[in-house]
N, C-alpha and C. Protein backbone atom coordinates (compact mmCIF):
# COMPACT_ATOMS: atom_id res chain seq x y z
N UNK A 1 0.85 -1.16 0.00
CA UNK A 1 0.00 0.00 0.00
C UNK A 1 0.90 1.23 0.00
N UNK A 2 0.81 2.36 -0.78
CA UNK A 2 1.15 3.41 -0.95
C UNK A 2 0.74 4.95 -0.54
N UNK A 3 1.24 5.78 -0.53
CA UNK A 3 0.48 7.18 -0.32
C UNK A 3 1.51 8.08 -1.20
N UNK A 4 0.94 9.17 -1.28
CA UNK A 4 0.94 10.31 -1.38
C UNK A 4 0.29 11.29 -0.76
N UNK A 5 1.16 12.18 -0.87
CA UNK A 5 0.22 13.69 0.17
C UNK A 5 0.39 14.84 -0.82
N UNK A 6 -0.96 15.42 -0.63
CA UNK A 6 -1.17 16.70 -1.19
C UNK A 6 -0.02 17.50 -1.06
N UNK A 7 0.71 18.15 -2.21
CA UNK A 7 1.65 19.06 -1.79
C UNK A 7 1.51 20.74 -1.49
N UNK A 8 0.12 20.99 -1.45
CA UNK A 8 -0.01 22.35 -1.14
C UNK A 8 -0.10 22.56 0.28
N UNK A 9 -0.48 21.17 1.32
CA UNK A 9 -0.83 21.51 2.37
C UNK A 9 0.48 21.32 3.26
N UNK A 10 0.58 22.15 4.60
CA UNK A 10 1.85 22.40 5.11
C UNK A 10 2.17 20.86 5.68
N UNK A 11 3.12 19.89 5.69
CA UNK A 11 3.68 18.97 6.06
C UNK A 11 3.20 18.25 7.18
N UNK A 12 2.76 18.93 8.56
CA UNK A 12 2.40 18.53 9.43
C UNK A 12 0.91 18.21 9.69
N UNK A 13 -0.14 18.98 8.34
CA UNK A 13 -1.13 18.31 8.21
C UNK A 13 -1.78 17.88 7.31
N UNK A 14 -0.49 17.04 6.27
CA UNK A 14 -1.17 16.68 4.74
C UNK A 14 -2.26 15.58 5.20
N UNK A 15 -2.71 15.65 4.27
CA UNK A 15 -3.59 14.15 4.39
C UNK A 15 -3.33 13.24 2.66
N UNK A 16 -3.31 12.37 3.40
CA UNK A 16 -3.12 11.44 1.79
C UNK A 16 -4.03 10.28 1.26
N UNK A 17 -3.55 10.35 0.14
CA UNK A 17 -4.46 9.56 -0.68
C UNK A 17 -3.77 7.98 -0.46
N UNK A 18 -4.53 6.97 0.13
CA UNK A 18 -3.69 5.90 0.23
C UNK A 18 -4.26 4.72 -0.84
N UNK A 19 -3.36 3.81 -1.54
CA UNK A 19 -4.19 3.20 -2.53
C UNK A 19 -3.57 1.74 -2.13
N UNK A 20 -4.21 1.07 -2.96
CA UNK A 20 -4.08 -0.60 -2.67
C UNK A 20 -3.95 -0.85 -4.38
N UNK A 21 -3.32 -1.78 -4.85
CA UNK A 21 -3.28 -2.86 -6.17
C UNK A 21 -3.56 -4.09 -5.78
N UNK A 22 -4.02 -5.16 -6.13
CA UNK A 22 -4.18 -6.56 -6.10
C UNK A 22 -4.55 -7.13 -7.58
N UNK A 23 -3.79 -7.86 -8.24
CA UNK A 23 -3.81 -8.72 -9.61
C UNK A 23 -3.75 -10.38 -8.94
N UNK A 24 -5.27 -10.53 -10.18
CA UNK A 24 -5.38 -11.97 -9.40
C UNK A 24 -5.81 -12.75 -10.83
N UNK A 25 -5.12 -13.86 -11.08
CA UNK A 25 -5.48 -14.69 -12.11
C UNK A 25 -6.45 -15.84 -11.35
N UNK A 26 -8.03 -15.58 -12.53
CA UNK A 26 -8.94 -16.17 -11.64
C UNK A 26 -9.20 -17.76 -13.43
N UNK A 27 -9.23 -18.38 -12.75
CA UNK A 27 -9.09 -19.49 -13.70
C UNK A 27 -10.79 -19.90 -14.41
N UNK A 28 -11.13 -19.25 -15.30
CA UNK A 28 -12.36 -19.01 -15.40
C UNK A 28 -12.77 -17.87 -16.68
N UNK A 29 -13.46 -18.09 -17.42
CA UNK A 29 -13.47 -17.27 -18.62
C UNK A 29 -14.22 -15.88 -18.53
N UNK A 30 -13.39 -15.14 -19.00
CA UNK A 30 -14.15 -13.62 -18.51
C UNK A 30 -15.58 -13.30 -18.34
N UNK A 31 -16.40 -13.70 -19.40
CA UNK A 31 -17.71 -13.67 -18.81
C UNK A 31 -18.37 -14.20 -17.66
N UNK A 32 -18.09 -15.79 -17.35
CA UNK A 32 -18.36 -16.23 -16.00
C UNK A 32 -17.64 -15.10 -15.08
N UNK A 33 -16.65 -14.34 -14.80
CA UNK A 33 -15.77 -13.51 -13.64
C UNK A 33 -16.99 -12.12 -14.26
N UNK A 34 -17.02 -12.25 -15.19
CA UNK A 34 -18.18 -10.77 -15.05
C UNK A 34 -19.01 -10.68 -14.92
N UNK A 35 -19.73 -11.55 -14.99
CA UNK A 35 -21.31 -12.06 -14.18
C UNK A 35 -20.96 -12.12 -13.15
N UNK A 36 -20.43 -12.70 -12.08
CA UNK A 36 -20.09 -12.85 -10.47
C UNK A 36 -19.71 -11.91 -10.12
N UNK A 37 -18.89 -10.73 -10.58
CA UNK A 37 -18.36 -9.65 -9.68
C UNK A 37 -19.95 -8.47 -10.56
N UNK A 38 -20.43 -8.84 -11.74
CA UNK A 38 -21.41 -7.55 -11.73
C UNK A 38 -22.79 -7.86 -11.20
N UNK A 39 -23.04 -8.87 -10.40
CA UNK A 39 -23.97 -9.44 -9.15
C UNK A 39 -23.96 -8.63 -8.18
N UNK A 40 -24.29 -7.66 -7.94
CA UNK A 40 -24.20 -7.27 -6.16
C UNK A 40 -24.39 -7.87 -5.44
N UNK A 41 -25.01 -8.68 -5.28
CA UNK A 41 -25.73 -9.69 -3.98
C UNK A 41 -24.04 -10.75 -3.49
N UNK A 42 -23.13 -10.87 -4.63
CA UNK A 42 -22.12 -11.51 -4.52
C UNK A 42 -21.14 -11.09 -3.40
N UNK A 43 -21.58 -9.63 -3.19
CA UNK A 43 -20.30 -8.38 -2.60
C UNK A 43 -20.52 -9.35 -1.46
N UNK A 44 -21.50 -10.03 -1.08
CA UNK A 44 -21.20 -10.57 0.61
C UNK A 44 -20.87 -11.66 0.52
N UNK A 45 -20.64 -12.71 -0.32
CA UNK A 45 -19.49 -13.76 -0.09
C UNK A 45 -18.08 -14.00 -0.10
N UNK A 46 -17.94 -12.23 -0.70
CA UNK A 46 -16.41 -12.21 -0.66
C UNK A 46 -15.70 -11.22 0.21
N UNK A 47 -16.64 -10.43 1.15
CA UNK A 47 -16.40 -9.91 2.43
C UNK A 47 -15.93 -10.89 3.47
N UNK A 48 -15.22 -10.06 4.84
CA UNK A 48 -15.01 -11.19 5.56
C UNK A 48 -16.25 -11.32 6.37
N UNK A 49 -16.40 -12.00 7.16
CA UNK A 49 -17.98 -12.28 8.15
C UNK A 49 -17.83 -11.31 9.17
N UNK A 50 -16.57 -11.10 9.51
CA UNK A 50 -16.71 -10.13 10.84
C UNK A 50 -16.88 -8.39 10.84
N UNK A 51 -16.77 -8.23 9.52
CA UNK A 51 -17.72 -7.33 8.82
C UNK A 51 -19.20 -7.08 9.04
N UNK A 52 -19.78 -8.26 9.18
CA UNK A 52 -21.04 -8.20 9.37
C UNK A 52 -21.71 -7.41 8.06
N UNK A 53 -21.50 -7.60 6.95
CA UNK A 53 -21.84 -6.74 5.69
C UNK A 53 -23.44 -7.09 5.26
N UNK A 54 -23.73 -6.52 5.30
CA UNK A 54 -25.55 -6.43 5.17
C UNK A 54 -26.26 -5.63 3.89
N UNK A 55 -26.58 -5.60 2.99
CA UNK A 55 -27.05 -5.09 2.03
C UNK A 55 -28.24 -4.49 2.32
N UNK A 56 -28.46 -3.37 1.85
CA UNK A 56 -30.00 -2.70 2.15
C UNK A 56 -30.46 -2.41 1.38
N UNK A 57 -29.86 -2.03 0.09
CA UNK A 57 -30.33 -1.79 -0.95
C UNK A 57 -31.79 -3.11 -1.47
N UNK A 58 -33.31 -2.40 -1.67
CA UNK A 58 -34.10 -3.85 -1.93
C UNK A 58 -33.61 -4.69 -2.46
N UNK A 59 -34.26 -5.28 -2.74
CA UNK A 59 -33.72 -6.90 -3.76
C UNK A 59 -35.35 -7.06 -4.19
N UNK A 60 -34.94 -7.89 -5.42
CA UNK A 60 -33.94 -8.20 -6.16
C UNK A 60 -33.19 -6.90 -6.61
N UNK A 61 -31.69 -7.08 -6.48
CA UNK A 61 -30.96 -5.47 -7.27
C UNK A 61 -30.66 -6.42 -8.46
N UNK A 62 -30.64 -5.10 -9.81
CA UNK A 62 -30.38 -5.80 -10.71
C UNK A 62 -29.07 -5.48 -10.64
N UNK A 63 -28.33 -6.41 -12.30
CA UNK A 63 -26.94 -6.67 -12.22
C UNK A 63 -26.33 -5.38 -12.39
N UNK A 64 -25.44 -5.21 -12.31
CA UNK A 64 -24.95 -3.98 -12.20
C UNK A 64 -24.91 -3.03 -13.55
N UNK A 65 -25.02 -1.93 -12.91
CA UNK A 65 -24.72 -0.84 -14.44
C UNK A 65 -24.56 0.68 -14.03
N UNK A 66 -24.24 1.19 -14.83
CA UNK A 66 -23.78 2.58 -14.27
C UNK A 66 -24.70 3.70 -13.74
N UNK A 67 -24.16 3.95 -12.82
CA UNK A 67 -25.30 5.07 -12.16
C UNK A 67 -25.84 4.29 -10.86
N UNK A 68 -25.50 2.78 -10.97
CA UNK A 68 -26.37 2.02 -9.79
C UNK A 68 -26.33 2.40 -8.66
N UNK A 69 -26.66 2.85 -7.50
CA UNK A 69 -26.71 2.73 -6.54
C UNK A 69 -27.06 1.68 -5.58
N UNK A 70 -25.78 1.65 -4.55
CA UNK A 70 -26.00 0.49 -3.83
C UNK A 70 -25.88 0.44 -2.02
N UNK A 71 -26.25 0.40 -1.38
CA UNK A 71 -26.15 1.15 0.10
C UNK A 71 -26.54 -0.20 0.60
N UNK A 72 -25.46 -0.35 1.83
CA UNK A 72 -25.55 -1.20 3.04
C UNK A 72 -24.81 -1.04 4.30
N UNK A 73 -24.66 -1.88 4.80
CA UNK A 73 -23.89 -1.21 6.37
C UNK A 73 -22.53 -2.18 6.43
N UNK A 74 -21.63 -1.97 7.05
CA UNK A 74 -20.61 -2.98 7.45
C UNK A 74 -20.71 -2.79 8.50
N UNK A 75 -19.66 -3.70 9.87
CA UNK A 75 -19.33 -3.22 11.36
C UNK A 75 -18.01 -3.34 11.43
N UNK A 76 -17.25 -2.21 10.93
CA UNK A 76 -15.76 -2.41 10.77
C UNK A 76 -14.80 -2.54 12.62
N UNK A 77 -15.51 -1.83 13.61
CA UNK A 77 -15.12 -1.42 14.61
C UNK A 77 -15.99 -1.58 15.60
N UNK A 78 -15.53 -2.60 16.95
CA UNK A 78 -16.25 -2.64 18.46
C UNK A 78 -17.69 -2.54 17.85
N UNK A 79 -17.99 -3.25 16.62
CA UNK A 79 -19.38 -3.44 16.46
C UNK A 79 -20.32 -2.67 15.89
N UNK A 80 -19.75 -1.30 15.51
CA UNK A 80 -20.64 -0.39 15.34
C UNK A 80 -20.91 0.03 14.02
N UNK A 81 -22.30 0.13 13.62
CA UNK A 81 -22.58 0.19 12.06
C UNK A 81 -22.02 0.92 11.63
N UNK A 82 -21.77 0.67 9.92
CA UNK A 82 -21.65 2.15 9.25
C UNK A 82 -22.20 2.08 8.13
N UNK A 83 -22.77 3.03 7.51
CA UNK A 83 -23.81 3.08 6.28
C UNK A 83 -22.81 3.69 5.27
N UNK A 84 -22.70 2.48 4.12
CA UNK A 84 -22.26 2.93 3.04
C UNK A 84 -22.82 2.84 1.88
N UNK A 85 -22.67 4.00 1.09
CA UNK A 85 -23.71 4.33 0.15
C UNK A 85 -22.54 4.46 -1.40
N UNK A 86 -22.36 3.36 -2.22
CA UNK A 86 -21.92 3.65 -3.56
C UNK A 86 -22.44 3.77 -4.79
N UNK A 87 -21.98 4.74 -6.24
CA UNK A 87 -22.88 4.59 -7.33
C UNK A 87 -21.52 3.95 -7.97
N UNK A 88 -21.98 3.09 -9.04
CA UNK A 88 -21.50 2.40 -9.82
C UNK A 88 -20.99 3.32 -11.04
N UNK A 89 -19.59 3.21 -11.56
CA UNK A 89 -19.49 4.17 -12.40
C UNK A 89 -18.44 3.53 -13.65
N UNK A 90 -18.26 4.27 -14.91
CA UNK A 90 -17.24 3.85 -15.31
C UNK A 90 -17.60 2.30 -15.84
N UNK A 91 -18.32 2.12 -16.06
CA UNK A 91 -18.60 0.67 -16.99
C UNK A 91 -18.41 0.39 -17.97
N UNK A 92 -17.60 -0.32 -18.65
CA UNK A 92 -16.99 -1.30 -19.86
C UNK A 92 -17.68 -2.42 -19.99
N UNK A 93 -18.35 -2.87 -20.61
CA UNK A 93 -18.34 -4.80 -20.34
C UNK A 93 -17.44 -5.75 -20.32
N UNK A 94 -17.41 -6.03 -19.15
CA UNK A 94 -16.52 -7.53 -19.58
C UNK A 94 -14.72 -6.69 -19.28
N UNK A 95 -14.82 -5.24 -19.23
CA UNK A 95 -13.50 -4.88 -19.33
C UNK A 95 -13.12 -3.88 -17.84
N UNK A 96 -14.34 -3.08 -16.98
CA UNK A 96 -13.82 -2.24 -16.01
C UNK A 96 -15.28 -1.89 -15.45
N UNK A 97 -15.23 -1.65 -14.12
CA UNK A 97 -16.20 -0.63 -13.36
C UNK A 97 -15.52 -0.25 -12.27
N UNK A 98 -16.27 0.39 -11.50
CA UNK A 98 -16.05 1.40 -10.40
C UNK A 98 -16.90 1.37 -9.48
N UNK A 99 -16.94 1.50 -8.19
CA UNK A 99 -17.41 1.68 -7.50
C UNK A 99 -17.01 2.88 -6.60
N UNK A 100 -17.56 3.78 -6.78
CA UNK A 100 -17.16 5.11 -5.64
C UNK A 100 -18.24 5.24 -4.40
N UNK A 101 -17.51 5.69 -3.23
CA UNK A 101 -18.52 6.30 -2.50
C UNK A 101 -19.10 7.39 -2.46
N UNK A 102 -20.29 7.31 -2.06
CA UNK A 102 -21.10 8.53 -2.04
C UNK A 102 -21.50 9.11 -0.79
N UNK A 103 -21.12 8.04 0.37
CA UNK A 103 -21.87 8.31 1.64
C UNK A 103 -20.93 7.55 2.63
N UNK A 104 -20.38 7.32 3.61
CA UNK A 104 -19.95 6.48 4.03
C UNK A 104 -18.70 6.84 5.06
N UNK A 105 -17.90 5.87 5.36
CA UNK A 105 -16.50 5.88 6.04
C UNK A 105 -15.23 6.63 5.88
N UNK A 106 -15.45 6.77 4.63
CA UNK A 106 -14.12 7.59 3.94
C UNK A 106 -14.47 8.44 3.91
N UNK A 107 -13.25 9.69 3.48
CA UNK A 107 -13.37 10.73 2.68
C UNK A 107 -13.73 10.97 1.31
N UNK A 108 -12.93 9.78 0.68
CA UNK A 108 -12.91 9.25 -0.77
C UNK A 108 -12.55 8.23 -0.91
N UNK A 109 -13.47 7.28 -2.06
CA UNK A 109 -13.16 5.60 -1.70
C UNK A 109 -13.38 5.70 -3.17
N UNK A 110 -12.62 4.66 -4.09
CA UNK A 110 -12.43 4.77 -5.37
C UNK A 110 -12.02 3.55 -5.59
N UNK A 111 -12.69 2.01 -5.99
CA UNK A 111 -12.30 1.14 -6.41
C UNK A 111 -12.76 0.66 -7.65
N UNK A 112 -11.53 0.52 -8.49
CA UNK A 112 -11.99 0.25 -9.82
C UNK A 112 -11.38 -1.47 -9.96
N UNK A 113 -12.41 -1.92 -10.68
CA UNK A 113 -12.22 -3.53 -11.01
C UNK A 113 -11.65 -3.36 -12.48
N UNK A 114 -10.53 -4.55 -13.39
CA UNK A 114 -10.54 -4.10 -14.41
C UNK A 114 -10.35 -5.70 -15.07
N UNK A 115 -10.81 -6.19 -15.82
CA UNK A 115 -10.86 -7.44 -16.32
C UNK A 115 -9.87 -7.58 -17.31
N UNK A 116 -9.54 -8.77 -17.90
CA UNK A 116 -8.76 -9.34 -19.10
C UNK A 116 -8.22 -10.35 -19.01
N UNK A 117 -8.95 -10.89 -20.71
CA UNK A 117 -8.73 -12.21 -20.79
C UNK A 117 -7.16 -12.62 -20.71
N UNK A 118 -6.69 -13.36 -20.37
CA UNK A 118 -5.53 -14.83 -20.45
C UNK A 118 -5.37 -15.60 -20.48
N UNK A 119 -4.51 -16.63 -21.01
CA UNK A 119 -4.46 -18.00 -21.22
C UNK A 119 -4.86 -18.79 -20.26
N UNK A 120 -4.68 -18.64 -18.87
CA UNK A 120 -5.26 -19.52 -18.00
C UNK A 120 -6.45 -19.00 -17.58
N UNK A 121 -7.26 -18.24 -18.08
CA UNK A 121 -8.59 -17.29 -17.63
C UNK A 121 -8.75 -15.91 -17.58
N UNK A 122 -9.03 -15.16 -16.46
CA UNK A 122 -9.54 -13.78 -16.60
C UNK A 122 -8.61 -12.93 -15.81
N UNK A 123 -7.66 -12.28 -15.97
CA UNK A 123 -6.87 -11.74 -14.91
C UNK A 123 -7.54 -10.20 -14.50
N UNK A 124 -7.76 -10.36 -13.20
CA UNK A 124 -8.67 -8.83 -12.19
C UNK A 124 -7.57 -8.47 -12.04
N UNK A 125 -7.86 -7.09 -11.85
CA UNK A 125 -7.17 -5.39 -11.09
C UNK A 125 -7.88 -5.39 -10.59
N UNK A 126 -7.73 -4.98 -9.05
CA UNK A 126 -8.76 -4.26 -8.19
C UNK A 126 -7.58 -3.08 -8.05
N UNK A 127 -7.88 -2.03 -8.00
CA UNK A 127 -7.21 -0.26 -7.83
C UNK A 127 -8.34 0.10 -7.07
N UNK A 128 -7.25 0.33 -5.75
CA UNK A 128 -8.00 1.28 -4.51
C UNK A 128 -7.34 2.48 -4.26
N UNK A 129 -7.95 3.55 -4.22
CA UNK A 129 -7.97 4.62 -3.62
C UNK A 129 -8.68 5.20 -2.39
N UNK A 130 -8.06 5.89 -2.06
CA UNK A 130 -9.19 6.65 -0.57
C UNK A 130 -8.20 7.28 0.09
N UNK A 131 -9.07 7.78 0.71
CA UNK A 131 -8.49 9.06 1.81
C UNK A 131 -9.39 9.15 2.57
N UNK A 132 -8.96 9.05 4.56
CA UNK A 132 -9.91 9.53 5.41
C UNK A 132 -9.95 10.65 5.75
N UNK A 133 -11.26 10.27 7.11
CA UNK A 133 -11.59 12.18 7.05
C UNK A 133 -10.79 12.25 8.07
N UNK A 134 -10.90 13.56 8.97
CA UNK A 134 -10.45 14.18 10.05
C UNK A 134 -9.32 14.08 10.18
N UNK A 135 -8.33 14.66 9.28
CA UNK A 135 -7.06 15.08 9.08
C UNK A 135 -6.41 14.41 9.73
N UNK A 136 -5.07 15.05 10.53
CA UNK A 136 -4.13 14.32 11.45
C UNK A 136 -4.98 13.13 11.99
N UNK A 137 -6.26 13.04 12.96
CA UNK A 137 -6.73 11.66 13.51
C UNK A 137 -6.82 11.05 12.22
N UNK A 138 -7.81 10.91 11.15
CA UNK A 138 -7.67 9.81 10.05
C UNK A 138 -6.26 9.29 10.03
N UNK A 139 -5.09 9.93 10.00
CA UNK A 139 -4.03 9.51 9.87
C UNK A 139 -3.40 8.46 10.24
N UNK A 140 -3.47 9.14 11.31
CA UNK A 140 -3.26 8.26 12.99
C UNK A 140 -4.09 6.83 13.14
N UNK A 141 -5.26 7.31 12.66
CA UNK A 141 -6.25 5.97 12.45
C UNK A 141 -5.88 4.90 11.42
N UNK A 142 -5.43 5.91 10.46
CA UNK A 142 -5.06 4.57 9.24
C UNK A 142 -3.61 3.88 9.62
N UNK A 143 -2.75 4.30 10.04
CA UNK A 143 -1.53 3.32 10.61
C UNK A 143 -1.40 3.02 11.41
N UNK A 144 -2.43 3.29 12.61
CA UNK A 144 -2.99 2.04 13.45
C UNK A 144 -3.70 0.39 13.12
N UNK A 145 -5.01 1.56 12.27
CA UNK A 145 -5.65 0.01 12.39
C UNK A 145 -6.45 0.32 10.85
N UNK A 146 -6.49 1.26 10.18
CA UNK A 146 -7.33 1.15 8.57
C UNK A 146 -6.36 0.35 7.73
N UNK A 147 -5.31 1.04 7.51
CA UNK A 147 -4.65 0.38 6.76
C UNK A 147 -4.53 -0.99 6.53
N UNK A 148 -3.93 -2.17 7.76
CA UNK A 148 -4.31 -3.48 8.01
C UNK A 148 -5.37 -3.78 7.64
N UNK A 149 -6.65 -3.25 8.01
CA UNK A 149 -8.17 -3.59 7.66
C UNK A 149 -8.39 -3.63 6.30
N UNK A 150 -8.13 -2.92 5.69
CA UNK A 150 -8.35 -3.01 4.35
C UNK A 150 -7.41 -3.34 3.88
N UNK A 151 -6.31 -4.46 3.92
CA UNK A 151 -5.24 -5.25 3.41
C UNK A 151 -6.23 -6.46 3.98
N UNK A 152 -6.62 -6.83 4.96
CA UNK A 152 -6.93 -7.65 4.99
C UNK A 152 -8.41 -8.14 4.39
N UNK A 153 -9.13 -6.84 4.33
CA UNK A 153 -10.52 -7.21 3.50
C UNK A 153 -10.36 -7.94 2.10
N UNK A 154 -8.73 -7.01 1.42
CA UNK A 154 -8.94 -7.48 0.07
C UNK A 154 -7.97 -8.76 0.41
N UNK A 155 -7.23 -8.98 1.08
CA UNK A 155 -6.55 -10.17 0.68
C UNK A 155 -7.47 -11.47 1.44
N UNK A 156 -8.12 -11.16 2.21
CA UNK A 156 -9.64 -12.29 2.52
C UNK A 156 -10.35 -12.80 1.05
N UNK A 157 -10.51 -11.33 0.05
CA UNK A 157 -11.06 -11.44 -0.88
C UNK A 157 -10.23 -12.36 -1.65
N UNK A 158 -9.08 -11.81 -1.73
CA UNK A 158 -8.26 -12.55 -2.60
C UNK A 158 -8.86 -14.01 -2.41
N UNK A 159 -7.90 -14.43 -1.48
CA UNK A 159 -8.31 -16.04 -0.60
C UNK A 159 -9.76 -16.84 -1.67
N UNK A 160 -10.59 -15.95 -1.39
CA UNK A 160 -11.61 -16.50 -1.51
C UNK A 160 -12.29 -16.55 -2.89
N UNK A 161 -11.40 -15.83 -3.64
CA UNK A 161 -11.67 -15.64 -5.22
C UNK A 161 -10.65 -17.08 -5.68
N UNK A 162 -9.74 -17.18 -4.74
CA UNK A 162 -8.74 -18.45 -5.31
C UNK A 162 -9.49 -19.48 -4.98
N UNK A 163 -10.22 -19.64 -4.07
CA UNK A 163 -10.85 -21.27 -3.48
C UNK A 163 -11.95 -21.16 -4.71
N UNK A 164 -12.72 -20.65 -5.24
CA UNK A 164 -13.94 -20.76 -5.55
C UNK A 164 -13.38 -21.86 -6.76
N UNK A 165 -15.20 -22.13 -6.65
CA UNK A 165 -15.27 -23.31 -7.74
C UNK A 165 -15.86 -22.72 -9.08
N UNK A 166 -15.17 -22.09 -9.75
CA UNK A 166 -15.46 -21.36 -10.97
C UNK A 166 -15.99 -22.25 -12.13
């Protein structure tokens, strides 16, 4: 995981943009991997459980497409909800989407999925971005305990994109 910091703001209270990469060769032909990740209802088998990730958005949601909106809660911390609200953006078929927040935990949350075919199947990009709020504390918060958390959300994910029975 990486950062950068704004360079206009004085040193002692940049805040930065911290991002994540993960490339995963999923053994499985791009359309099957783009049907399963453009499922919403899927987002909760590849969360971890102690998340507690709950969808609120009604159901049936349809499959994904741009503009979607999608809102549910996680319990990232000592249990306590948080309502996150994303629109779906940036759609390709079969080749990229996005998910940004609109409401939620972050300051700015920016994950783009990006597909392509390969000889052994479909190789994913997941590209994360974000930045928390409340300056110096977000900070403090993320190299305590965000940072880890969301290494471990996606590499849970990972895990669990490798076991599946594609």
């Amino acid at each position: 995981m990486t950062h950068r910091t704004f360079p206009s703001l004085p040193r002692f209270i940049c805040m930065a943009i911290h991002t994540l990469q993960k490339i995963q060769i999923i053994p499985a032909p791009i359309q099957t991997v783009w049907d399963f990740f453009a499922t919403p209802i899927n987002l909760a088998a590849i969360t971890p459980k102690n998340l507690r990730f709950k969808i609120l958005t009604p159901q049936p949601i349809a499959s994904m497409h741009e503009g979607q909106i999608l809102e549910y809660n996680v319990y990232p911390f000592l249990g306590i909800p948080l309502y996150w609200k994303t629109i779906i953006r940036d759609v390709d078929f079969q080749k990229r989407f996005a998910d940004e927040q609109v409401k939620g935990p972050y300051k700015k949350w920016y994950h783009e999925h990006l597909f392509r075919s390969v000889d052994q199947g479909t190789e994913m990009t997941d590209n994360l971005s974000y930045e928390l709020p409340l300056g110096v504390v977000g900070e403090i918060a993320h190299g305590l305990l965000v940072k880890n958390q969301v290494r471990e959300i996606f590499d849970f994910r990972y895990d669990v994109i490798a076991k599946f029975k594609w």
